[in-house]
Protein backbone atom coordinates (compact mmCIF):
# COMPACT_ATOMS: atom_id res chain seq x y z
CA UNK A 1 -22.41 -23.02 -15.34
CA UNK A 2 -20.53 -23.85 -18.23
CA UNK A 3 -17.39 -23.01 -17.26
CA UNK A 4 -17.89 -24.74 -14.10
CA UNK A 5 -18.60 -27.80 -15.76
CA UNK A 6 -15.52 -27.63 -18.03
CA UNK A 7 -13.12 -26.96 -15.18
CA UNK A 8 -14.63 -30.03 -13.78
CA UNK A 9 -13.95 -31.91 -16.95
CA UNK A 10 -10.25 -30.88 -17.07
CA UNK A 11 -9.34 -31.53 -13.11
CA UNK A 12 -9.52 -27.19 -12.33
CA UNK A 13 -9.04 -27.76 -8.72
CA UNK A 14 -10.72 -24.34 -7.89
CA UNK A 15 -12.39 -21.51 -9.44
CA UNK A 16 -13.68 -17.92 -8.25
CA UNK A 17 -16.10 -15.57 -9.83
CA UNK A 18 -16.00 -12.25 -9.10
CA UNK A 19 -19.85 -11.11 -8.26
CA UNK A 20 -19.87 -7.46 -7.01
CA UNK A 21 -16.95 -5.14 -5.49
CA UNK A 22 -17.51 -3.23 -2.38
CA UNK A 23 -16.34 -0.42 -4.75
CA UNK A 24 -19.39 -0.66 -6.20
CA UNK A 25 -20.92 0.98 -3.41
CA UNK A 26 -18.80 4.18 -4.04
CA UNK A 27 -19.85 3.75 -7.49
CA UNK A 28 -23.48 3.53 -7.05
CA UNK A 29 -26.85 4.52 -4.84
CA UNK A 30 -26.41 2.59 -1.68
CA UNK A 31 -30.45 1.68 -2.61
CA UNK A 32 -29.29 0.55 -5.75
CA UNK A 33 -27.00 -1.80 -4.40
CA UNK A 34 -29.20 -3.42 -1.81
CA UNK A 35 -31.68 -3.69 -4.50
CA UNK A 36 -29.29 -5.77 -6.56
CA UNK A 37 -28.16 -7.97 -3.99
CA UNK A 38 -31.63 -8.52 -2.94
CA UNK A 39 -32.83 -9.14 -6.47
CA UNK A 40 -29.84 -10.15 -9.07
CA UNK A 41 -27.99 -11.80 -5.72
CA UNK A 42 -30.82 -13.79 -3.95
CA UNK A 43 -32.33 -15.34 -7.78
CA UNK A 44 -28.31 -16.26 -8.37
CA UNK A 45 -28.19 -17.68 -5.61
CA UNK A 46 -31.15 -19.94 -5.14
CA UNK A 47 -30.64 -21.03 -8.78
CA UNK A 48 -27.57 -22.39 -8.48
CA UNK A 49 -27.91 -24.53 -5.23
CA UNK A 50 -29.69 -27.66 -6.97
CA UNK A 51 -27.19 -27.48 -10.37
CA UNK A 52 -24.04 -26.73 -8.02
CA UNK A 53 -24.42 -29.51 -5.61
CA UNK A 54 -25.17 -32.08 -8.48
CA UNK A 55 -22.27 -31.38 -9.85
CA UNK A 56 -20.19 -31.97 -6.89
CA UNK A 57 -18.86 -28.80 -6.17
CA UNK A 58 -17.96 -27.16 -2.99
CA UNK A 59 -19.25 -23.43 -2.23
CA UNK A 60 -17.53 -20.88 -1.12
CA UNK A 61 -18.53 -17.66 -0.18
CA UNK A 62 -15.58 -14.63 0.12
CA UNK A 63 -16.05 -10.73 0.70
CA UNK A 64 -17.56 -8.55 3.95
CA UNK A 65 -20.15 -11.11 4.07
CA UNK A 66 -20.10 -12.98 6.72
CA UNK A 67 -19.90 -9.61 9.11
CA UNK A 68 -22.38 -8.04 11.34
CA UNK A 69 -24.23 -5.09 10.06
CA UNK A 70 -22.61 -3.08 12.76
CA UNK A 71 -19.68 -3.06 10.32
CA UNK A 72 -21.13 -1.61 7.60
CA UNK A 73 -20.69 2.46 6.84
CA UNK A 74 -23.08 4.46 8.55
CA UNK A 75 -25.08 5.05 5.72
CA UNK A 76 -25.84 1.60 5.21
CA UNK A 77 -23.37 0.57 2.68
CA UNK A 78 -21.26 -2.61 2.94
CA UNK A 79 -24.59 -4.07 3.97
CA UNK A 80 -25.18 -7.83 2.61
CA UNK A 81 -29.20 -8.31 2.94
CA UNK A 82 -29.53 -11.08 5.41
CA UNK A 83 -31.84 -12.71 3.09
CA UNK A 84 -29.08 -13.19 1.41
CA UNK A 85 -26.87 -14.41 3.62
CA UNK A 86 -29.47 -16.86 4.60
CA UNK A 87 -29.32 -18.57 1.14
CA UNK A 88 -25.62 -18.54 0.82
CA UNK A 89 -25.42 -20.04 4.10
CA UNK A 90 -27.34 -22.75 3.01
CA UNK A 91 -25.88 -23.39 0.13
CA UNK A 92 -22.26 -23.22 1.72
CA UNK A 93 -23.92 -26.22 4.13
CA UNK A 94 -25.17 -28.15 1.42
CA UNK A 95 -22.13 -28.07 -0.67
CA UNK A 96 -19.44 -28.54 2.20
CA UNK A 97 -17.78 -31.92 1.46
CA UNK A 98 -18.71 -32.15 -1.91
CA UNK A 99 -15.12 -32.65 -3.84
CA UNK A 100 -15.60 -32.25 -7.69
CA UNK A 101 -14.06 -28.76 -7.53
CA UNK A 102 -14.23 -25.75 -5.04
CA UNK A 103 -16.29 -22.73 -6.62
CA UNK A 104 -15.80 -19.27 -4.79
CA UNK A 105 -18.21 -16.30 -5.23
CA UNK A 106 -16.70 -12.82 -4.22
CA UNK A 107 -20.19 -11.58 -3.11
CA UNK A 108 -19.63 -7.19 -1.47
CA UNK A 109 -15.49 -8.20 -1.86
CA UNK A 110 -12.81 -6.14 -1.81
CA UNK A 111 -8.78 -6.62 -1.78
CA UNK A 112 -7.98 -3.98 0.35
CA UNK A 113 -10.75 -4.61 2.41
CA UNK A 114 -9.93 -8.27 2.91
CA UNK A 115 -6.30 -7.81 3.75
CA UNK A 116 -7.48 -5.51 6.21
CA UNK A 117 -9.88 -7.71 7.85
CA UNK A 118 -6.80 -10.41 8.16
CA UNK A 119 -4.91 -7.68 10.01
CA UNK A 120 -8.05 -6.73 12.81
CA UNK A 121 -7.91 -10.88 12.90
CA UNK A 122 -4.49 -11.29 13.64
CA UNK A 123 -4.56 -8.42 16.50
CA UNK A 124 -7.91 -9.79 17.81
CA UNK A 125 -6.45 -13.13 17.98
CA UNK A 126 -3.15 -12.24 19.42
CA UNK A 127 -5.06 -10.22 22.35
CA UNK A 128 -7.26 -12.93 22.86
CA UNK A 129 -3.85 -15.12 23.50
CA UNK A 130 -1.75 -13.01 25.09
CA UNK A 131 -3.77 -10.60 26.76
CA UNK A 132 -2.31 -8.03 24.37
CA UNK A 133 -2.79 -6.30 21.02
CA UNK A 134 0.90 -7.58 20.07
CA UNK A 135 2.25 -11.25 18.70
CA UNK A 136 4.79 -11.63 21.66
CA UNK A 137 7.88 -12.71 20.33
CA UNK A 138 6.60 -15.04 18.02
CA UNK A 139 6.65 -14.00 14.39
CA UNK A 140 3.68 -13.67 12.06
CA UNK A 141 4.05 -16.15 9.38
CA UNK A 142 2.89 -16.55 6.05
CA UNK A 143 0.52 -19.78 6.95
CA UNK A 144 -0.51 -16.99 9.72
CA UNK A 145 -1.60 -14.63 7.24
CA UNK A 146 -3.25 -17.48 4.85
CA UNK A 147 -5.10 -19.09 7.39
CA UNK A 148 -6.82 -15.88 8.18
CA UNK A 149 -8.02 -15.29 4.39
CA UNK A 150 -11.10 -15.61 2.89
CA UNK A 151 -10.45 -18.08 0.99
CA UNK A 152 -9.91 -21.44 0.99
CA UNK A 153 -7.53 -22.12 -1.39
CA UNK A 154 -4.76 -19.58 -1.10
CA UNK A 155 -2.62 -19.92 -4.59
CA UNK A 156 -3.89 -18.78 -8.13
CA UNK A 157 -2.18 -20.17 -11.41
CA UNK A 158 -4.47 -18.46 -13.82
CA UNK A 159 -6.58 -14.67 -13.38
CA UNK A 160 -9.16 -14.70 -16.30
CA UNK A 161 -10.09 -10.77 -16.87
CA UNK A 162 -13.56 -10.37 -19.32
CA UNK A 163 -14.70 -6.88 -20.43
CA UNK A 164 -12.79 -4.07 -21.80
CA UNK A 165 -11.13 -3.39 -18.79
CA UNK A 166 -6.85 -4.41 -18.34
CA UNK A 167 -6.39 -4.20 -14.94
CA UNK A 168 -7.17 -7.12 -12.00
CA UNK A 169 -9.90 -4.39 -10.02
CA UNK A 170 -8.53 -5.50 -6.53
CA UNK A 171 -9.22 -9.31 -6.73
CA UNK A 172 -7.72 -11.29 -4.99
CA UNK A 173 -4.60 -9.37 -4.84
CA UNK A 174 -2.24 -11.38 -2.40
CA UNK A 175 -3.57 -15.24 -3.98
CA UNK A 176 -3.21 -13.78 -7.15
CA UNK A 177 0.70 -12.25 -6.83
CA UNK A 178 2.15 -15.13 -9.43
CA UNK A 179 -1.20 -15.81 -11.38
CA UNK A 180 -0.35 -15.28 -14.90
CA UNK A 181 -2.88 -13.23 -16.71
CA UNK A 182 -5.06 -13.62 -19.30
CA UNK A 183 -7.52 -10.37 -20.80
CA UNK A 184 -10.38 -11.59 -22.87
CA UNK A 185 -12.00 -8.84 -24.46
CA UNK A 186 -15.88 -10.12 -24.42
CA UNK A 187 -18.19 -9.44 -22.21
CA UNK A 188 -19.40 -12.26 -19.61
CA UNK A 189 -22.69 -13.01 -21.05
CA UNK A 190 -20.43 -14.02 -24.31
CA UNK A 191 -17.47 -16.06 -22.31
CA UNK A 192 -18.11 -19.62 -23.77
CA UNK A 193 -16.89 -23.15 -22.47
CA UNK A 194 -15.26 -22.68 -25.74
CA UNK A 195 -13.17 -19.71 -25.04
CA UNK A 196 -12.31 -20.58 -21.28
CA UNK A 197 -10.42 -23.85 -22.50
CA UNK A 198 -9.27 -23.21 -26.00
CA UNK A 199 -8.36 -19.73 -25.39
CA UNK A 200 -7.74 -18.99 -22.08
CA UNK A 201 -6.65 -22.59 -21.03
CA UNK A 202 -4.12 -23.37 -23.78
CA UNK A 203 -2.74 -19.79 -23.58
CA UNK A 204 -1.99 -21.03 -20.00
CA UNK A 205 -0.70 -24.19 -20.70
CA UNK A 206 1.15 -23.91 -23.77
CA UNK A 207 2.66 -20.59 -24.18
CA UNK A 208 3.55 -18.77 -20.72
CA UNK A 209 6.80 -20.16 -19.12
CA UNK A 210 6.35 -20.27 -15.31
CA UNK A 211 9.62 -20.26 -13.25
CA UNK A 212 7.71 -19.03 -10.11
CA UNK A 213 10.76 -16.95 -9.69
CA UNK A 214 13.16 -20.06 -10.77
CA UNK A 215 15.57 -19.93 -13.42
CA UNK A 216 14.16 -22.62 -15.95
CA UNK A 217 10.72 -22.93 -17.14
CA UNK A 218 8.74 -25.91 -17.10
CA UNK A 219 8.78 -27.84 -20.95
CA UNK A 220 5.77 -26.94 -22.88
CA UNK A 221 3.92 -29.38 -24.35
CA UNK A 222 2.28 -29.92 -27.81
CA UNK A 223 -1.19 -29.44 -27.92
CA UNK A 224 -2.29 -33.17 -28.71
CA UNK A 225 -0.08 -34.60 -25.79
CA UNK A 226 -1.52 -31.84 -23.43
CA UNK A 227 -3.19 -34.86 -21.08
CA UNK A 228 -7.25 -34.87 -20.07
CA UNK A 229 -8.01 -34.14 -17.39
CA UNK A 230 -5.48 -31.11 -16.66
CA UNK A 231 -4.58 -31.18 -13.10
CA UNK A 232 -3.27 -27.78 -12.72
CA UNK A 233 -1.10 -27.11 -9.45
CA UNK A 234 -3.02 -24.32 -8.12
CA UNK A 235 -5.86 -22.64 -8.57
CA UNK A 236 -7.54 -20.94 -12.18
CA UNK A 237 -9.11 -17.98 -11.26
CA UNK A 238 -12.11 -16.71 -13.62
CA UNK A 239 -11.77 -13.00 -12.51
CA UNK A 240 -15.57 -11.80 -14.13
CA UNK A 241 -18.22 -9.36 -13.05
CA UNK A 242 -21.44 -11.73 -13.04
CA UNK A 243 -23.99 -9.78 -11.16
């Protein structure tokens, strides 16, 4: 909640927190998984509606979530408890036009699995238009292809990676194609307010040059002009494995 409240602080327009993978269900006893959505999930959950909402944030929630257990695996996997869903749902109603910051959980999320879901969208969409499984001759666009993603904020400046681990794991993997990256070798329980702004933050800030595929950087600042709040331009994405 910390790091919540600090990307409040500094103007963060967005954050994300990766929460479980549905690689994690290839990893683990489908029981096992259920067990820890329905436990470690559902007590996240309903603790953080009261502190989230007071804070003004906005909840978001992104993976195979939302979907039908028909589309889970037929041994059960995929499967989000509806319990769960029940609370997340509520949560995502309580918190919709709060403004202090948009929070996202990846809850059962996958980056595959997502771009795939925004491809059976476009098709179902186009056949429910034109009668067909094609786009006519109208191209597929790029505001196409965000509209139809999970999220709800498309851009990420920043992709915070905790653990031992140097790779990204699938997050967020189209949002996240000009994120610069930072790899914080603690685990989450140890990720401080402290570390998230004077490590990963300045790091940002003050010593990556973003062209965004221009041909001059923008001019770093010194660290006491750096202003307060920082209204970054995109999104800061704390890429973590919570759950």
């Amino acid at each position: 909640m910390e790091t919540i409240r600090a990307g409040i602080e500094l103007g963060v327009r967005a954050l994300s927190f990766h929460l479980t993978s549905m690689e994690n269900w290839k990893k683990r006893n489908p029981e096992e998984m259920i067990a820890l959505l329905h436990g470690h999930g559902e007590r996240f959950l309903k603790s953080s509606l009261e502190p989230l909402d007071s804070l003004g944030v906005k909840v978001k929630l992104i993976g195979r979530f939302w979907e039908d257990d028909d589309d889970a695996n037929d041994d059960g996997s995929n499967a989000v408890p509806p319990s769960v869903r029940r609370i997340a749902k509520q949560i995502e109603e309580r918190t919709a036009h709060n403004t202090k910051i948009l929070v996202q959980f990846g809850m059962n999320y996958s980056g595959r699995d997502e771009l795939l879901r925004v491809v059976n969208r476009a098709v179902t969409a186009a056949a429910m238009q034109n009668g067909t499984t094609t786009t006519g001759t109208r191209h597929f666009t790029e505001s196409d292809l965000v509209s139809l993603l999970d999220t709800e904020d498309s851009n990420v400046d920043l992709l915070i990676r905790t653990g031992d681990a140097v790779r990204t794991s699938g997050f967020l993997p189209y949002q996240s194609c000009l994120a610069e990256l930072v790899f914080v070798k603690l685990m989450w329980p140890d990720f401080t307010r402290d570390v998230f702004v004077n490590t990963c933050l300045k790091e940002f800030l003050l010593n990556r040059n973003r062209t965004l595929g221009g041909d001059e950087p923008k001019q770093k600042q010194p660290i006491h002009d750096v202003p307060l709040p920082l209204f970054l331009e995109e999104e800061v994405v704390l890429h973590s494995t919570i759950l």
